[in-house]
PDB file of N, CA and C in Angstrom:
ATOM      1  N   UNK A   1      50.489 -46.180 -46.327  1.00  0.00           N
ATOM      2  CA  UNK A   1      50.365 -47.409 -45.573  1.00  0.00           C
ATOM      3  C   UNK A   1      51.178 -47.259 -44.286  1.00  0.00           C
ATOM      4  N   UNK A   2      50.700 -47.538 -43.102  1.00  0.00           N
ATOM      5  CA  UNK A   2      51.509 -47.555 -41.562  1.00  0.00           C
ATOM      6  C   UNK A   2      52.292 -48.504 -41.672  1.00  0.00           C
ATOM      7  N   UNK A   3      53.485 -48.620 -40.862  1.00  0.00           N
ATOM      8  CA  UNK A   3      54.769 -49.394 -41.020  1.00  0.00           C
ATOM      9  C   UNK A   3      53.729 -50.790 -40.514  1.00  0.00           C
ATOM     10  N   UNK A   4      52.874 -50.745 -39.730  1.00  0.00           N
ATOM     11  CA  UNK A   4      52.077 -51.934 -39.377  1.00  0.00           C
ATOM     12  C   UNK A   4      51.535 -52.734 -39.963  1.00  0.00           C
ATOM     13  N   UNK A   5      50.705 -51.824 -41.290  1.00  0.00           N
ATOM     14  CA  UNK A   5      50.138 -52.809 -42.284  1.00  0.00           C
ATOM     15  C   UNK A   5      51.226 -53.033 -43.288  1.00  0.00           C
ATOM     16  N   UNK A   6      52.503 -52.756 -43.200  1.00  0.00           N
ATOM     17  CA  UNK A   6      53.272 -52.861 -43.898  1.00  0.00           C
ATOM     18  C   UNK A   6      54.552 -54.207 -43.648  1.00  0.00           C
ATOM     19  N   UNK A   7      54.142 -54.550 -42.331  1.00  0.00           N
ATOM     20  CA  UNK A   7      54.773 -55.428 -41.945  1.00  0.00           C
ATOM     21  C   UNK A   7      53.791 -56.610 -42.149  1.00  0.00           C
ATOM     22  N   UNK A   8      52.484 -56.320 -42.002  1.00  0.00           N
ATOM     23  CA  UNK A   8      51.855 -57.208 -41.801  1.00  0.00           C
ATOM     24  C   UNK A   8      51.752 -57.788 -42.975  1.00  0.00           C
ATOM     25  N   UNK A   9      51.794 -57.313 -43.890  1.00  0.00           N
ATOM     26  CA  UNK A   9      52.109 -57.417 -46.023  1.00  0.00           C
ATOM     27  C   UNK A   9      52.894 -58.466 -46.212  1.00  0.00           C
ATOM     28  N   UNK A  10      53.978 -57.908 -45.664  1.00  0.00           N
ATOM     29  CA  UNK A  10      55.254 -58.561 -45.426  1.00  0.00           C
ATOM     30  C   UNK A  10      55.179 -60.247 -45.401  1.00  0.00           C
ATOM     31  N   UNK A  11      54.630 -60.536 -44.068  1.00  0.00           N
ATOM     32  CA  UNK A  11      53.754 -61.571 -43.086  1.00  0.00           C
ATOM     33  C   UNK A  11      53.278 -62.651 -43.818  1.00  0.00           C
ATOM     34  N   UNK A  12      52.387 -61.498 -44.862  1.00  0.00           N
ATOM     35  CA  UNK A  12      51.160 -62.257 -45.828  1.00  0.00           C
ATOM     36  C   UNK A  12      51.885 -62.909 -47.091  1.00  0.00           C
ATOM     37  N   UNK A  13      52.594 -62.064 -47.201  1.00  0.00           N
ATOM     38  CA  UNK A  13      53.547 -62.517 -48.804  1.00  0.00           C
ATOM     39  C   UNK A  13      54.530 -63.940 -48.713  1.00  0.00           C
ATOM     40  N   UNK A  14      54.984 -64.173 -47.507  1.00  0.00           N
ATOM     41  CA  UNK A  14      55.468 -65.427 -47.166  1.00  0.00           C
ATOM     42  C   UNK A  14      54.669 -66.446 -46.776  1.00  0.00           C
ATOM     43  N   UNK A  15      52.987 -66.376 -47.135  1.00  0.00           N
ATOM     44  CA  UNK A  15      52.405 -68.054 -47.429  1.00  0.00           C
ATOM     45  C   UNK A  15      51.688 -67.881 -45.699  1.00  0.00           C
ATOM     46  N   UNK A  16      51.506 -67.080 -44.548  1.00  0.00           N
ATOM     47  CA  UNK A  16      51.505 -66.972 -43.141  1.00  0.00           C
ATOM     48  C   UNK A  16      49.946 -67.048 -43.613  1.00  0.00           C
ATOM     49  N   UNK A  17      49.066 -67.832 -42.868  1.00  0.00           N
ATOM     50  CA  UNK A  17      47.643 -68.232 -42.734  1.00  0.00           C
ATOM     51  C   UNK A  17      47.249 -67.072 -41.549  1.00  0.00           C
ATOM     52  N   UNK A  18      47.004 -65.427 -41.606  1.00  0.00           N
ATOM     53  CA  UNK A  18      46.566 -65.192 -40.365  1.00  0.00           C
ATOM     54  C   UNK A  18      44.465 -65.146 -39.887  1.00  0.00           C
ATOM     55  N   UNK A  19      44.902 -65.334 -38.473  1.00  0.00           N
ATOM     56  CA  UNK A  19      43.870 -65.147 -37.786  1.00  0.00           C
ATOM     57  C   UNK A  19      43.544 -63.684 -36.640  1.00  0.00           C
ATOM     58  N   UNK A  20      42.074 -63.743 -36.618  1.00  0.00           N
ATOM     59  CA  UNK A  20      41.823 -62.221 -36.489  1.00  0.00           C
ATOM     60  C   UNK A  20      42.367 -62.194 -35.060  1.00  0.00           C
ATOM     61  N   UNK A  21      43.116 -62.723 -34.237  1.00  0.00           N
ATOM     62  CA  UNK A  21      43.225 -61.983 -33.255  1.00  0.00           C
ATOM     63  C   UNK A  21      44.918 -62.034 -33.531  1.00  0.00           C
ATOM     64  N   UNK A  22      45.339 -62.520 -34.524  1.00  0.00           N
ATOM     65  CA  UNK A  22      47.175 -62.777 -34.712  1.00  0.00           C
ATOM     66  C   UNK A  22      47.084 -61.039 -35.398  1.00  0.00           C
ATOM     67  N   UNK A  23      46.228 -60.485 -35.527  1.00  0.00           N
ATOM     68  CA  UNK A  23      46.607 -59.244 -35.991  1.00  0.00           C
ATOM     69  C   UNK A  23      46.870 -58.078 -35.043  1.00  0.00           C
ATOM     70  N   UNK A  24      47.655 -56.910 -35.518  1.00  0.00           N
ATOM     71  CA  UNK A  24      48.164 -55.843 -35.021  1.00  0.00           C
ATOM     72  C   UNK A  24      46.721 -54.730 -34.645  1.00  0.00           C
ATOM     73  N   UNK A  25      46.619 -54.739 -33.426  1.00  0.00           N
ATOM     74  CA  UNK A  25      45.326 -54.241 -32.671  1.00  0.00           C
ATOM     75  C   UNK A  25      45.286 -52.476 -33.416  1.00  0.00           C
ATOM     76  N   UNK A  26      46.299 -52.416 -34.309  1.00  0.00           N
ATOM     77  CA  UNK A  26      46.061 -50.692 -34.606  1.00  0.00           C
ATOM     78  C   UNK A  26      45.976 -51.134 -35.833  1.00  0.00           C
ATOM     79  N   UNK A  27      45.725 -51.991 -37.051  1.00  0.00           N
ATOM     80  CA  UNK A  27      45.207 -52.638 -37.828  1.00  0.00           C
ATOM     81  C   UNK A  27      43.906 -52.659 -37.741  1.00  0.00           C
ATOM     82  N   UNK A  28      42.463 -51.754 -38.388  1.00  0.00           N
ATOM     83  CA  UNK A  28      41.091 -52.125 -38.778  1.00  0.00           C
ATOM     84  C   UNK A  28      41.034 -53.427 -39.113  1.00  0.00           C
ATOM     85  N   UNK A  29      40.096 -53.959 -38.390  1.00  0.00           N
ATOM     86  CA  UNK A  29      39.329 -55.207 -38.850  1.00  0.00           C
ATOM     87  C   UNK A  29      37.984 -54.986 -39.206  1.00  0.00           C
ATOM     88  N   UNK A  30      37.303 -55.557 -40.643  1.00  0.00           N
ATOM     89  CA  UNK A  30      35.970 -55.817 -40.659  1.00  0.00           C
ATOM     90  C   UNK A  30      35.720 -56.752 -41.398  1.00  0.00           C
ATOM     91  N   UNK A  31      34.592 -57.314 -41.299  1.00  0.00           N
ATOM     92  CA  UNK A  31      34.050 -58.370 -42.081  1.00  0.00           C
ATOM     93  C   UNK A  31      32.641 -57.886 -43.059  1.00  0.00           C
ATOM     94  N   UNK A  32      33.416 -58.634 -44.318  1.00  0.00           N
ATOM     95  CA  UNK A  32      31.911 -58.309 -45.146  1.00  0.00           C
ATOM     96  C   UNK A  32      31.239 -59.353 -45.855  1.00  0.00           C
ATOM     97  N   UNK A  33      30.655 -59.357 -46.353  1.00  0.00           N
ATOM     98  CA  UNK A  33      29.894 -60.812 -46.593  1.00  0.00           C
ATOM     99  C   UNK A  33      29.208 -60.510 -48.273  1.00  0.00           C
ATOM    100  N   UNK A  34      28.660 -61.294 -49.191  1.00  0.00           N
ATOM    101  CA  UNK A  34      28.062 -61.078 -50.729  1.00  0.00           C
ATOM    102  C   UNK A  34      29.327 -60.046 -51.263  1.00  0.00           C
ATOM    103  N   UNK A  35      30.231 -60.331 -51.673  1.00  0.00           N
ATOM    104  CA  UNK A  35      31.424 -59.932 -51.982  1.00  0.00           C
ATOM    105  C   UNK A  35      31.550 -59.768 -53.133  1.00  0.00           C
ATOM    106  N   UNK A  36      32.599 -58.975 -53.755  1.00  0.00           N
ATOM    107  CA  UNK A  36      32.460 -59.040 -55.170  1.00  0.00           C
ATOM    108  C   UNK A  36      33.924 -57.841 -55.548  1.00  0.00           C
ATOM    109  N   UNK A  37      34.681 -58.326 -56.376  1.00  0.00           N
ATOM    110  CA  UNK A  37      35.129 -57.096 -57.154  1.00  0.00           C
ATOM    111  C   UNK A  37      34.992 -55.931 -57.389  1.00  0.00           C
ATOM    112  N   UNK A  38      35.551 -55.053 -57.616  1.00  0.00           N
ATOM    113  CA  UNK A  38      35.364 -53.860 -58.095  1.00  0.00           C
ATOM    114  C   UNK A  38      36.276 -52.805 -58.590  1.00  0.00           C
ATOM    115  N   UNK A  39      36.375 -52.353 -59.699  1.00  0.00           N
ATOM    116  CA  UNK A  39      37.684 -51.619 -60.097  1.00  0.00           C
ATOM    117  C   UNK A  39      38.012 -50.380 -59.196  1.00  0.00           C
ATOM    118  N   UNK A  40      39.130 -50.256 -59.496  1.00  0.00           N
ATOM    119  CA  UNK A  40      39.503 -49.053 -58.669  1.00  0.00           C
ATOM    120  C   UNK A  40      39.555 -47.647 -59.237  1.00  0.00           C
ATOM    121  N   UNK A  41      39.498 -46.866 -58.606  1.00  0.00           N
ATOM    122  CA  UNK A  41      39.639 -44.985 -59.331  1.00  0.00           C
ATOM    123  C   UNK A  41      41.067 -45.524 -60.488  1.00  0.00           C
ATOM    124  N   UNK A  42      41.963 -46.020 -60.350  1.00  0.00           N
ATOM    125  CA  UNK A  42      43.362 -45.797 -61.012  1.00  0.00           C
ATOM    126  C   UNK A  42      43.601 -47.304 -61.154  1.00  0.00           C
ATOM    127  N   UNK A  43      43.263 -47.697 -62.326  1.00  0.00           N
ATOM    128  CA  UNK A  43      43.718 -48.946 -63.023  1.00  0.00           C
ATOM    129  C   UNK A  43      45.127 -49.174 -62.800  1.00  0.00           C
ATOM    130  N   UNK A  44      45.785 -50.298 -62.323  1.00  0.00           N
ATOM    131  CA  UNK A  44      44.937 -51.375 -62.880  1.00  0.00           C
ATOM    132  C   UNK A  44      44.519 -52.192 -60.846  1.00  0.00           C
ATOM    133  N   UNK A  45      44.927 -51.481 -60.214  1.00  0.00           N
ATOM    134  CA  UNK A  45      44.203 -51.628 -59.424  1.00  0.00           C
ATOM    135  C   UNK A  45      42.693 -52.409 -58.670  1.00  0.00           C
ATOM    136  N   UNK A  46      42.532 -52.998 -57.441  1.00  0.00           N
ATOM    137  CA  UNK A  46      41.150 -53.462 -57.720  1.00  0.00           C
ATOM    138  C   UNK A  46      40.870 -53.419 -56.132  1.00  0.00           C
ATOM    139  N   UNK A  47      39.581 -53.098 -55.841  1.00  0.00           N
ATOM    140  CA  UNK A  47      38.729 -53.026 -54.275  1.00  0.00           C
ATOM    141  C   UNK A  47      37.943 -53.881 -54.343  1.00  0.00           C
ATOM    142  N   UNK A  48      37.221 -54.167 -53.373  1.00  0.00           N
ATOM    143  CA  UNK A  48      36.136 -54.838 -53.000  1.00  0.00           C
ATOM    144  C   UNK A  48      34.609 -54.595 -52.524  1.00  0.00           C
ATOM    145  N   UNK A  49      33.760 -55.069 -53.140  1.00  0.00           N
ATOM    146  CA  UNK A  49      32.526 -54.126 -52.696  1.00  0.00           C
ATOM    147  C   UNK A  49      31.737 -55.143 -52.440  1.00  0.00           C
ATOM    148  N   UNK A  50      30.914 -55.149 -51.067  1.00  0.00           N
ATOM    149  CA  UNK A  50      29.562 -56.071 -50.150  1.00  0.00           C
ATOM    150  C   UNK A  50      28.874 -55.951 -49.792  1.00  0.00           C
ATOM    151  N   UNK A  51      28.162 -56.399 -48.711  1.00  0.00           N
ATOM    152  CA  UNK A  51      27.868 -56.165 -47.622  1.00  0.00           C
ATOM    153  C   UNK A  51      28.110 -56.049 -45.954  1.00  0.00           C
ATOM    154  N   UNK A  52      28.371 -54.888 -45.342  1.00  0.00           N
ATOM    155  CA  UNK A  52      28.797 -54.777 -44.401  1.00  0.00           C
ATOM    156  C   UNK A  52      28.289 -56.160 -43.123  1.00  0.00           C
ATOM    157  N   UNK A  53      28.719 -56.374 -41.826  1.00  0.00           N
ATOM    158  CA  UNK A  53      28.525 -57.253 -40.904  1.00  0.00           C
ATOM    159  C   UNK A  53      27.397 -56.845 -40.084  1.00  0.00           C
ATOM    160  N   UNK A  54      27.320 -54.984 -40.221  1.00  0.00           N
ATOM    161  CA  UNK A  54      26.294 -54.959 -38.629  1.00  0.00           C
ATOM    162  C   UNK A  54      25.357 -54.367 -39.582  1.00  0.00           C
ATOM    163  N   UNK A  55      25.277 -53.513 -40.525  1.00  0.00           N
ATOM    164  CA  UNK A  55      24.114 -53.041 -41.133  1.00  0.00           C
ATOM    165  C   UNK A  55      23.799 -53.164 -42.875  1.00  0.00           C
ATOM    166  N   UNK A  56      22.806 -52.492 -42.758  1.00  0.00           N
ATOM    167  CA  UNK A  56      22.610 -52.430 -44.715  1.00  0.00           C
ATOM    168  C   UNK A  56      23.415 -51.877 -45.119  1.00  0.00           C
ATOM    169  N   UNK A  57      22.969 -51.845 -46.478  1.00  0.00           N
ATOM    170  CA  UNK A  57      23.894 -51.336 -47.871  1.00  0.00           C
ATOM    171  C   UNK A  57      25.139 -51.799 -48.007  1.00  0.00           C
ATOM    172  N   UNK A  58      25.328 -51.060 -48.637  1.00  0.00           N
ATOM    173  CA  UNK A  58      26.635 -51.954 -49.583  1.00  0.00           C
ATOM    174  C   UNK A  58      28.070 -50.821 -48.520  1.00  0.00           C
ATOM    175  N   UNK A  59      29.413 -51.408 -49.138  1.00  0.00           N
ATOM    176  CA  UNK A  59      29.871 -50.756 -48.672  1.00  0.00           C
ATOM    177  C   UNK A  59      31.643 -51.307 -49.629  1.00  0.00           C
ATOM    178  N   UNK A  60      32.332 -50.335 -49.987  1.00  0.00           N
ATOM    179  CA  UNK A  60      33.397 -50.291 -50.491  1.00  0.00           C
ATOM    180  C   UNK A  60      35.018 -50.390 -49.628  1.00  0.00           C
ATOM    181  N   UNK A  61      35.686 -51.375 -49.941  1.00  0.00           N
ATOM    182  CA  UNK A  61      37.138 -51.711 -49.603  1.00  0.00           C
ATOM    183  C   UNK A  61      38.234 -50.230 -50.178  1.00  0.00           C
ATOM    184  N   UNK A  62      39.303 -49.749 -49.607  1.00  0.00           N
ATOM    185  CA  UNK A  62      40.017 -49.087 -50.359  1.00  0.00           C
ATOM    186  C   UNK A  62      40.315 -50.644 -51.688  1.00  0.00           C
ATOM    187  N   UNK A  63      41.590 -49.862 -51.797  1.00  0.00           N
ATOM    188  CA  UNK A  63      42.727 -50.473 -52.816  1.00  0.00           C
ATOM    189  C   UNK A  63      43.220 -51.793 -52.056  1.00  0.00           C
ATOM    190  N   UNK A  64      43.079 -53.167 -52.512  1.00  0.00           N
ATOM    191  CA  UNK A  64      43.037 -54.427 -52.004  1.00  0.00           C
ATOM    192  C   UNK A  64      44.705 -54.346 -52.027  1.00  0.00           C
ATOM    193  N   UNK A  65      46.034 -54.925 -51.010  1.00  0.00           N
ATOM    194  CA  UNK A  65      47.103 -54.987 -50.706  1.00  0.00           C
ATOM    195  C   UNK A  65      47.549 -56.279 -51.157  1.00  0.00           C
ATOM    196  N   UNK A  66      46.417 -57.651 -50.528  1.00  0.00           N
ATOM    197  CA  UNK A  66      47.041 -58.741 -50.935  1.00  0.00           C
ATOM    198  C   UNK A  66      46.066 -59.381 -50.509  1.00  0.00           C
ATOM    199  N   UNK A  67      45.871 -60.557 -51.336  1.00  0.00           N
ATOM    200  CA  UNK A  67      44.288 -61.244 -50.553  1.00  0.00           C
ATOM    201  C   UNK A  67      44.792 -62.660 -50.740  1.00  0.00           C
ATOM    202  N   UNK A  68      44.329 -63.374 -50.088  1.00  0.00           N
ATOM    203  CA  UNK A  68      43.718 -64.868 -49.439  1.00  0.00           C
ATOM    204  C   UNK A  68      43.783 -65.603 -50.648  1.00  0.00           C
ATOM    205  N   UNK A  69      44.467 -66.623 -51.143  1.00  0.00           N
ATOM    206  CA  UNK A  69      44.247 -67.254 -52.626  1.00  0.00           C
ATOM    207  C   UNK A  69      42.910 -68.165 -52.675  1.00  0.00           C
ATOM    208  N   UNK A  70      42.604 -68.302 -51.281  1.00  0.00           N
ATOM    209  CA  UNK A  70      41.038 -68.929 -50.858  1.00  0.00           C
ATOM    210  C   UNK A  70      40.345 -67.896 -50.810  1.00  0.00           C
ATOM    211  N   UNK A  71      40.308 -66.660 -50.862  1.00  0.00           N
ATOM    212  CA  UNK A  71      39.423 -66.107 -50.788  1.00  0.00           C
ATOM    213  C   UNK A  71      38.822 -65.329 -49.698  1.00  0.00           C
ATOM    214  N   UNK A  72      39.606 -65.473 -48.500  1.00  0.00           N
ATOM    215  CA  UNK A  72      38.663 -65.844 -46.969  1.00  0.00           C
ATOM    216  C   UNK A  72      39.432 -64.276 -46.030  1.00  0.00           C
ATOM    217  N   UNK A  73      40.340 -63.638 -47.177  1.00  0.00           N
ATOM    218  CA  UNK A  73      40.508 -62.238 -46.634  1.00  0.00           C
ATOM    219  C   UNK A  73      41.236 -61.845 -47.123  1.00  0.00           C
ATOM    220  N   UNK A  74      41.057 -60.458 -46.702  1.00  0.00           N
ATOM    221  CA  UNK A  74      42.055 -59.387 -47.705  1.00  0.00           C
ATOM    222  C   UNK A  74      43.105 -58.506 -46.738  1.00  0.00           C
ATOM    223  N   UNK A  75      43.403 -57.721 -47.281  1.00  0.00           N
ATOM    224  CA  UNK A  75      44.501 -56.649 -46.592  1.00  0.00           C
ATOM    225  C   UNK A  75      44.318 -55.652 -47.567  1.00  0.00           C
ATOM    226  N   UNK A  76      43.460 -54.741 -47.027  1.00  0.00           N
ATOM    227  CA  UNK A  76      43.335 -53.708 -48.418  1.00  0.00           C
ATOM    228  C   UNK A  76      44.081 -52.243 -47.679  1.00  0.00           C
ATOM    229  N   UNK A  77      44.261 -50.763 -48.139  1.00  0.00           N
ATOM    230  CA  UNK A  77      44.668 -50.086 -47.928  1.00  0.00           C
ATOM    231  C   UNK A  77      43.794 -49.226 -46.525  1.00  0.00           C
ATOM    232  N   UNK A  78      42.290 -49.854 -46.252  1.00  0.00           N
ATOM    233  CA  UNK A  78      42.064 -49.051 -45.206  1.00  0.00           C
ATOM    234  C   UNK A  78      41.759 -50.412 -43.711  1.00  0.00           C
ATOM    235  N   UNK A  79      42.394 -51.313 -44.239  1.00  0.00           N
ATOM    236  CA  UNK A  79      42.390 -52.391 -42.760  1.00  0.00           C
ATOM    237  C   UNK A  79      42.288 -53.644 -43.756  1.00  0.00           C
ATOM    238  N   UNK A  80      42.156 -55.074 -42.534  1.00  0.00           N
ATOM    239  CA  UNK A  80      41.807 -56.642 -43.002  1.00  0.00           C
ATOM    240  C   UNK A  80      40.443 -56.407 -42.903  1.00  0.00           C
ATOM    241  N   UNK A  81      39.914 -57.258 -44.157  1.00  0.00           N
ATOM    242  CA  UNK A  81      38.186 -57.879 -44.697  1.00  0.00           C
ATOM    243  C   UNK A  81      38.294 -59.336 -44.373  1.00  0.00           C
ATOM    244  N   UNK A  82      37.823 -59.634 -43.479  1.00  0.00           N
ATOM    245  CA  UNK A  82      37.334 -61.185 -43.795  1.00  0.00           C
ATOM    246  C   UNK A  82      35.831 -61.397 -43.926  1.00  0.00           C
ATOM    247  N   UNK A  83      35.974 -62.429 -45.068  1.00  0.00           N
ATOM    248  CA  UNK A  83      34.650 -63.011 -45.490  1.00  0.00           C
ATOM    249  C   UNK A  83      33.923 -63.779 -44.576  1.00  0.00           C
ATOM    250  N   UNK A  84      32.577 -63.167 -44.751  1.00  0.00           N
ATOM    251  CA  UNK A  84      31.788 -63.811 -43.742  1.00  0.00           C
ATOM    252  C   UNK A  84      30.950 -64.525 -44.688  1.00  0.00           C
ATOM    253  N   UNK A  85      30.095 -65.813 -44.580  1.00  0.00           N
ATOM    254  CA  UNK A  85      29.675 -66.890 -45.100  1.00  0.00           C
ATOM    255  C   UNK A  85      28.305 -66.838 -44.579  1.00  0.00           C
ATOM    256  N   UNK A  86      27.455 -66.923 -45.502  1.00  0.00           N
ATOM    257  CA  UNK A  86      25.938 -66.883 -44.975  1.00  0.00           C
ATOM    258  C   UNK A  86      25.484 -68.156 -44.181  1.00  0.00           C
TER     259      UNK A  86
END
C-alpha cells in the first residue's frame, strides 16, 4: 500500500465522508456499477466484482481496505470504487 492510500485509510477510519475530487490525484479512481462481493485468493479477506463504467464485462476489485457503511465506495488495494447507480 503507498503511504497515500495509507493515509487516506487513515482519513476513512475516522467517520470522513470523502468526495472524488477530496482525493489524492496519485490515488486510482474508478467507478463500477451491478456490484457484488467476492471472496478473495486468501481468506478471510473480500473484493469486489461488477461492472466496469466505460465498457463490458465484468471486472474485479483487489483486496477491499475499507468501505462506505452505505455502500457508495470502497478503498480497495488497487485504488477508490465508487458505486455508480443505474
Amino acid at each position: 500500500m503507498t503511504p497515500e492510500m495509507e493515509r487516506l485509510r487513515e482519513r476513512l477510519q475516522t467517520g470522513w465522508q470523502p468526495k472524488p475530487d477530496e482525493i489524492d490525484m496519485r490515488i486510482r479512481q474508478r467507478r463500477i456499477r451491478d456490484w457484488q462481493f467476492a471472496p478473495s485468493f486468501s481468506p478471510p479477506e473480500a473484493a469486489i466484482i461488477g461492472r466496469p463504467e466505460s465498457r463490458e464485462g465484468v471486472i474485479r476489485t483487489d483486496v477491499i481496505l475499507w468501505i462506505d457503511a452505505g455502500l457508495r465506495w470502497a478503498l480497495c488495494e488497487d485504488g477508490m470504487w465508487w458505486w455508480l447507480s443505474e
